[in-house]
N, C-alpha and C. Protein backbone atom coordinates (compact mmCIF):
# COMPACT_ATOMS: atom_id res chain seq x y z
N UNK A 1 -11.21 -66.16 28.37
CA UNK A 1 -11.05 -65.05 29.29
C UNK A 1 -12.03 -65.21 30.44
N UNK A 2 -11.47 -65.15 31.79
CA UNK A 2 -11.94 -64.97 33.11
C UNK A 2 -12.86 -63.78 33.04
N UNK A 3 -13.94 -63.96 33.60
CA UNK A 3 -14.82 -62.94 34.00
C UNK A 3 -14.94 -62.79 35.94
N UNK A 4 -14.48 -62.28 35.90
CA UNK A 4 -14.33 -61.67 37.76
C UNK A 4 -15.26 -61.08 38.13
N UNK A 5 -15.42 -60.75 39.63
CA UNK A 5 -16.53 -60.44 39.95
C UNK A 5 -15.85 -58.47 39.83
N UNK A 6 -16.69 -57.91 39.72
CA UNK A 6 -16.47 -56.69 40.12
C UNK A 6 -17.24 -55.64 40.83
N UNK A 7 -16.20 -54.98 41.89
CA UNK A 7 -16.61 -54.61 43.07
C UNK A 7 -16.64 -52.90 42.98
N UNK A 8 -17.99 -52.25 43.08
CA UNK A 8 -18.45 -50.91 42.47
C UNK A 8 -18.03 -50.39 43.68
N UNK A 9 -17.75 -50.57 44.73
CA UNK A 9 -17.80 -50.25 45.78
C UNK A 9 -16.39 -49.83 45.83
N UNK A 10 -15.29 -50.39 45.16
CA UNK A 10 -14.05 -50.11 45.20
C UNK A 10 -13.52 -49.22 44.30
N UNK A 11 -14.33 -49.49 42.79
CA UNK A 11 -14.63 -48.47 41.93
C UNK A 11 -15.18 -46.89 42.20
N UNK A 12 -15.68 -46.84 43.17
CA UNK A 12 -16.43 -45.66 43.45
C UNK A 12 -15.29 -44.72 44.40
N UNK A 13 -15.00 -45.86 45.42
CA UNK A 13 -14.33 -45.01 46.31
C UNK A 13 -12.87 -44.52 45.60
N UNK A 14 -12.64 -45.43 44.54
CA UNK A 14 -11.16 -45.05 44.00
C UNK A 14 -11.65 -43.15 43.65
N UNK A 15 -12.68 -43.45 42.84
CA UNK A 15 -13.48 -42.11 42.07
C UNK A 15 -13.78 -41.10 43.15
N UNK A 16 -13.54 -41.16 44.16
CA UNK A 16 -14.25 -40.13 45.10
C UNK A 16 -12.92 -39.74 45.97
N UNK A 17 -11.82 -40.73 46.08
CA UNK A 17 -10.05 -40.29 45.90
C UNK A 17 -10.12 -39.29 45.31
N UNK A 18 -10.10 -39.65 43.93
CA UNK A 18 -9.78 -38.61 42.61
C UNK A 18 -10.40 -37.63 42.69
N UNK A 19 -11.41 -37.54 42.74
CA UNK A 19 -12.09 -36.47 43.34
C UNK A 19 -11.86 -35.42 43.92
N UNK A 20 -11.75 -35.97 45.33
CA UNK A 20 -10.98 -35.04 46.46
C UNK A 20 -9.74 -34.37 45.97
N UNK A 21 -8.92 -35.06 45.34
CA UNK A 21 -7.50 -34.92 44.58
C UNK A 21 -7.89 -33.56 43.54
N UNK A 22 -8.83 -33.80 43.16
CA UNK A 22 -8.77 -32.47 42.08
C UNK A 22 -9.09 -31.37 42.49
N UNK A 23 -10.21 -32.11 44.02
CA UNK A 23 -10.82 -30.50 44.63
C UNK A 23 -9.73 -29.71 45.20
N UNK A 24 -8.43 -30.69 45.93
CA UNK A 24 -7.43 -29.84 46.26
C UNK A 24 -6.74 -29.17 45.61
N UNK A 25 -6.60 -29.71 44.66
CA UNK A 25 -5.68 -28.64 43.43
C UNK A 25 -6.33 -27.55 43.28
N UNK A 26 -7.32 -27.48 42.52
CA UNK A 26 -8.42 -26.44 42.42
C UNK A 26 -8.01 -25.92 43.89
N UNK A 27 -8.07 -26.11 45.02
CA UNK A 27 -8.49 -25.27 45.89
C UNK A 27 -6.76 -24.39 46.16
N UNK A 28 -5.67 -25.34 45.98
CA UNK A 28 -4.58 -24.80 46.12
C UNK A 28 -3.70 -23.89 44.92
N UNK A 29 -4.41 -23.67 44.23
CA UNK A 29 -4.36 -23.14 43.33
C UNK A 29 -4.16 -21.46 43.42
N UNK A 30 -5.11 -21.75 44.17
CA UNK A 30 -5.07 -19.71 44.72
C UNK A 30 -3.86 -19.60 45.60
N UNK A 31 -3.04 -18.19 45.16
CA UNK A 31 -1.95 -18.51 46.09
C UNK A 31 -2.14 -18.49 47.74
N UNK A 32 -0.92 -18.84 48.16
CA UNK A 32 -1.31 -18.76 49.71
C UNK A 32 -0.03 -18.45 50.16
N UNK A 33 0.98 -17.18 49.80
CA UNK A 33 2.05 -16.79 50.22
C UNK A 33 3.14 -17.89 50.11
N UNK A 34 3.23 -18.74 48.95
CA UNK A 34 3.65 -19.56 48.98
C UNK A 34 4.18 -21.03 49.59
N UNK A 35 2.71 -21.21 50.27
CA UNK A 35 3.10 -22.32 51.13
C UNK A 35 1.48 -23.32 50.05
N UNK A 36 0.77 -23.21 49.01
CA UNK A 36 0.27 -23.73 48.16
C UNK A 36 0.66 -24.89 48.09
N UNK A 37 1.81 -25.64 47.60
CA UNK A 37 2.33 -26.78 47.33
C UNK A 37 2.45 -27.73 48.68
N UNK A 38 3.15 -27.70 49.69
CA UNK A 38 2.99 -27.88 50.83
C UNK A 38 1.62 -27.91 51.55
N UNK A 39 1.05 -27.40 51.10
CA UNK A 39 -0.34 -27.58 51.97
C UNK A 39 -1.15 -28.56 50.97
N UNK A 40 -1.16 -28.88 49.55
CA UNK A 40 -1.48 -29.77 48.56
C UNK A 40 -0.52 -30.87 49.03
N UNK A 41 0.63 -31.20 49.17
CA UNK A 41 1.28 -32.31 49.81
C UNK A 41 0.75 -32.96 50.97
N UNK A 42 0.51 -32.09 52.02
CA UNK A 42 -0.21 -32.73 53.37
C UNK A 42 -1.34 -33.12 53.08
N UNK A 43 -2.26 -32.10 52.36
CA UNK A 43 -4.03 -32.76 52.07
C UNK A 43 -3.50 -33.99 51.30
N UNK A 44 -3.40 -34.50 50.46
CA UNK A 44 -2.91 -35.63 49.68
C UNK A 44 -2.21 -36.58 50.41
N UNK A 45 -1.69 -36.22 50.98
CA UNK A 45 -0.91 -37.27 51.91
C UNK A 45 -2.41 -37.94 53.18
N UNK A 46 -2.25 -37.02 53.55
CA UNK A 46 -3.15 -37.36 54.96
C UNK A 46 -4.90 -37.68 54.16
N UNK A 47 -5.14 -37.40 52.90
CA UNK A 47 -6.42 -38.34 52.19
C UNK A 47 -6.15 -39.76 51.95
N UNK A 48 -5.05 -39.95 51.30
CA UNK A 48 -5.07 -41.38 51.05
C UNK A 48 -4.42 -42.25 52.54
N UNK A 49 -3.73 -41.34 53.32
CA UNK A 49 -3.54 -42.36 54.39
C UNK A 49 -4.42 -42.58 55.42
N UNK A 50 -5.43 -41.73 55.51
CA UNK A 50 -6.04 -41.53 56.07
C UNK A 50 -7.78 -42.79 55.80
N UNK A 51 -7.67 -42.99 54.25
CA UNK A 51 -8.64 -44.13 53.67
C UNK A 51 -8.03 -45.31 54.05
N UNK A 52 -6.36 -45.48 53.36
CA UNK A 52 -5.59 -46.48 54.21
C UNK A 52 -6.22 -47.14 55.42
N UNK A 53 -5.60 -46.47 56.34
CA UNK A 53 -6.03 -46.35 58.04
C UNK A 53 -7.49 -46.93 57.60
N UNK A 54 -8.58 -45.94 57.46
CA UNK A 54 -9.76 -46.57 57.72
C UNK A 54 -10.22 -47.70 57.08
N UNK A 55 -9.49 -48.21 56.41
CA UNK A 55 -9.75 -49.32 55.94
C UNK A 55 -9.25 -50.72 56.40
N UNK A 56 -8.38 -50.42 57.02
CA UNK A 56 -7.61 -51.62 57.85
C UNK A 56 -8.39 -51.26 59.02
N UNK A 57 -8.65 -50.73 59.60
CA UNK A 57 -9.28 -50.41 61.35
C UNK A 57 -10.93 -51.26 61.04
N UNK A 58 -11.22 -50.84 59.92
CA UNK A 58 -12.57 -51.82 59.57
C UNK A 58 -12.52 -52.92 59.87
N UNK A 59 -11.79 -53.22 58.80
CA UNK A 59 -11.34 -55.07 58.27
C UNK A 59 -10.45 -55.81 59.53
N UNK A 60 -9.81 -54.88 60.23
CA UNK A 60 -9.13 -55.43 61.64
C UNK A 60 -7.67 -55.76 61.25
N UNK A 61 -7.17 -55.60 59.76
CA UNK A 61 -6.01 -55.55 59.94
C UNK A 61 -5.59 -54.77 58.06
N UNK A 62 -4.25 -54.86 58.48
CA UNK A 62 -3.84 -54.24 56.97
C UNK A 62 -3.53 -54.75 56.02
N UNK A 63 -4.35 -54.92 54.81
CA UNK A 63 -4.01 -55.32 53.33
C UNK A 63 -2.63 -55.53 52.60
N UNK A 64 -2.00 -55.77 52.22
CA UNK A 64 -0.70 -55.50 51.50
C UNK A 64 -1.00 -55.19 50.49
N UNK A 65 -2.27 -55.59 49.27
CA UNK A 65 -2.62 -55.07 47.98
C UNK A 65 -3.06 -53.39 48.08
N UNK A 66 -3.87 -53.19 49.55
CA UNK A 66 -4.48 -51.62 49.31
C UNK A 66 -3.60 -50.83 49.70
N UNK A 67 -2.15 -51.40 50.43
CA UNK A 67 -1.41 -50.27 50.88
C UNK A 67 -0.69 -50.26 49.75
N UNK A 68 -0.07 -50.93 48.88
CA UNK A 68 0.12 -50.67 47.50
C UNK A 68 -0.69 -50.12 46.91
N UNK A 69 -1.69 -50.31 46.80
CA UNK A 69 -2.63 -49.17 46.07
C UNK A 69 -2.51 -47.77 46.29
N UNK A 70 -2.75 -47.33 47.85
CA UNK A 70 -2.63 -46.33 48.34
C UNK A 70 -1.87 -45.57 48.26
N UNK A 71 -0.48 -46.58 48.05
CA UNK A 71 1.02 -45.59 48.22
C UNK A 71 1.77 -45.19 46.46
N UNK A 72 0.51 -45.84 45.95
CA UNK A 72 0.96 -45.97 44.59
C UNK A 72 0.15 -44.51 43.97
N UNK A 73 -1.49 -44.15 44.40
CA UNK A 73 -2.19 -43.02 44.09
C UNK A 73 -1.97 -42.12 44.64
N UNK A 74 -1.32 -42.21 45.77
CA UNK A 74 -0.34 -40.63 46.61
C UNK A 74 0.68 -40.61 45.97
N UNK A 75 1.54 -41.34 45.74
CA UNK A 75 2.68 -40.93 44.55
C UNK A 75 2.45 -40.15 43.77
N UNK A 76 1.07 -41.27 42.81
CA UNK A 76 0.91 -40.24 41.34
C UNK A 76 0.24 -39.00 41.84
N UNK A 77 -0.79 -38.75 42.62
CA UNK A 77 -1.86 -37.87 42.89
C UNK A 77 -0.84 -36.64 43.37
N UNK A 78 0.22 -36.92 44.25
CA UNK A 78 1.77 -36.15 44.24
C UNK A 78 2.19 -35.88 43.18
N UNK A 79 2.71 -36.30 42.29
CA UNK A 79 3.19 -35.87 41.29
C UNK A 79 2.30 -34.59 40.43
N UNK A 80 1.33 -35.05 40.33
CA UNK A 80 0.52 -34.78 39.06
C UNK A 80 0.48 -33.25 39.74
N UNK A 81 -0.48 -34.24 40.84
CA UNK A 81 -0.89 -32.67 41.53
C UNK A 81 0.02 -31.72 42.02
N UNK A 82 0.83 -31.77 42.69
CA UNK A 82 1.99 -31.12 42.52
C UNK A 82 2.52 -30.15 41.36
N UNK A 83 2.57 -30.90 40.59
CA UNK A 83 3.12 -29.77 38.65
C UNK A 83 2.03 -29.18 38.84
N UNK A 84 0.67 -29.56 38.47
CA UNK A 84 -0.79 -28.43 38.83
C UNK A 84 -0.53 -26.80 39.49
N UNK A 85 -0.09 -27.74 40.97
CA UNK A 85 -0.18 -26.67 41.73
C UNK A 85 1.00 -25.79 41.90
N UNK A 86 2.35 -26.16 41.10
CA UNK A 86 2.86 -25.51 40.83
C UNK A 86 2.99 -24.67 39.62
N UNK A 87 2.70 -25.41 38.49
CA UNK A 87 2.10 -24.80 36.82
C UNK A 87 1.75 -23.27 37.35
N UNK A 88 0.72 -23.48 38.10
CA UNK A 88 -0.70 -22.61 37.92
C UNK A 88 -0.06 -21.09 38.99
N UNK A 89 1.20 -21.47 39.83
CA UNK A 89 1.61 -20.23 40.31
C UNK A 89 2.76 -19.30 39.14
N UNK A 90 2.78 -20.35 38.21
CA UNK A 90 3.74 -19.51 36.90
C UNK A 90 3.15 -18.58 36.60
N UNK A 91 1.83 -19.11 36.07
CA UNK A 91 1.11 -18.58 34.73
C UNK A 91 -0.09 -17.35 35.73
C-alpha cells in the first residue's frame, strides 16, 4: 500500500465547507414566510461556487477534479440540507 502525501490544507477547507453548510441550516431553520428552503439553496449554491471560483482565480485556471468535487458537495450539501430545512418546518 501507497502512502500519499496528505494535504491538511484541503482537509480543513473541505471541514470549514461543512461547516458553513450546517451554519445555514441551523440558520434557515427559523421560518422565513416560507421562502427558508430557497434562501438555503442560494447560500449553498453561491458557498461552494463561490470556493470553486476562488480557487481557480488563484491557481489561474480551473481544475476538473475540484469542480467535481464542488459540484458533487453542493449536490449532497443540497440534498441533505434541503430535507433539514424542510423536516424542521413540519415538526
Amino acid at each position: 500500500m501507497e502512502s500519499g502525501t496528505l494535504h491538511w490544507e484541503a482537509i480543513l477547507s473541505l471541514a470549514a465547507l461543512l461547516a458553513a453548510t450546517i451554519g445555514f441550516v441551523l440558520h434557515h431553520r427559523k421560518p422565513l414566510e416560507g421562502r427558508s428552503a430557497g434562501l438555503f439553496q442560494l447560500d449553498n449554491l453561491g458557498l461552494w461556487a463561490s470556493y470553486a471560483s476562488g480557487w481557480s482565480i488563484i491557481h489561474g485556471s480551473a481544475w476538473g477534479d475540484l469542480l467535481a468535487l464542488c459540484g458533487a458537495g453542493w449536490f449532497g450539501c443540497a440534498l441533505v440540507g434541503g430535507l433539514l430545512v424542510a423536516s424542521s418546518k413540519r415538526s
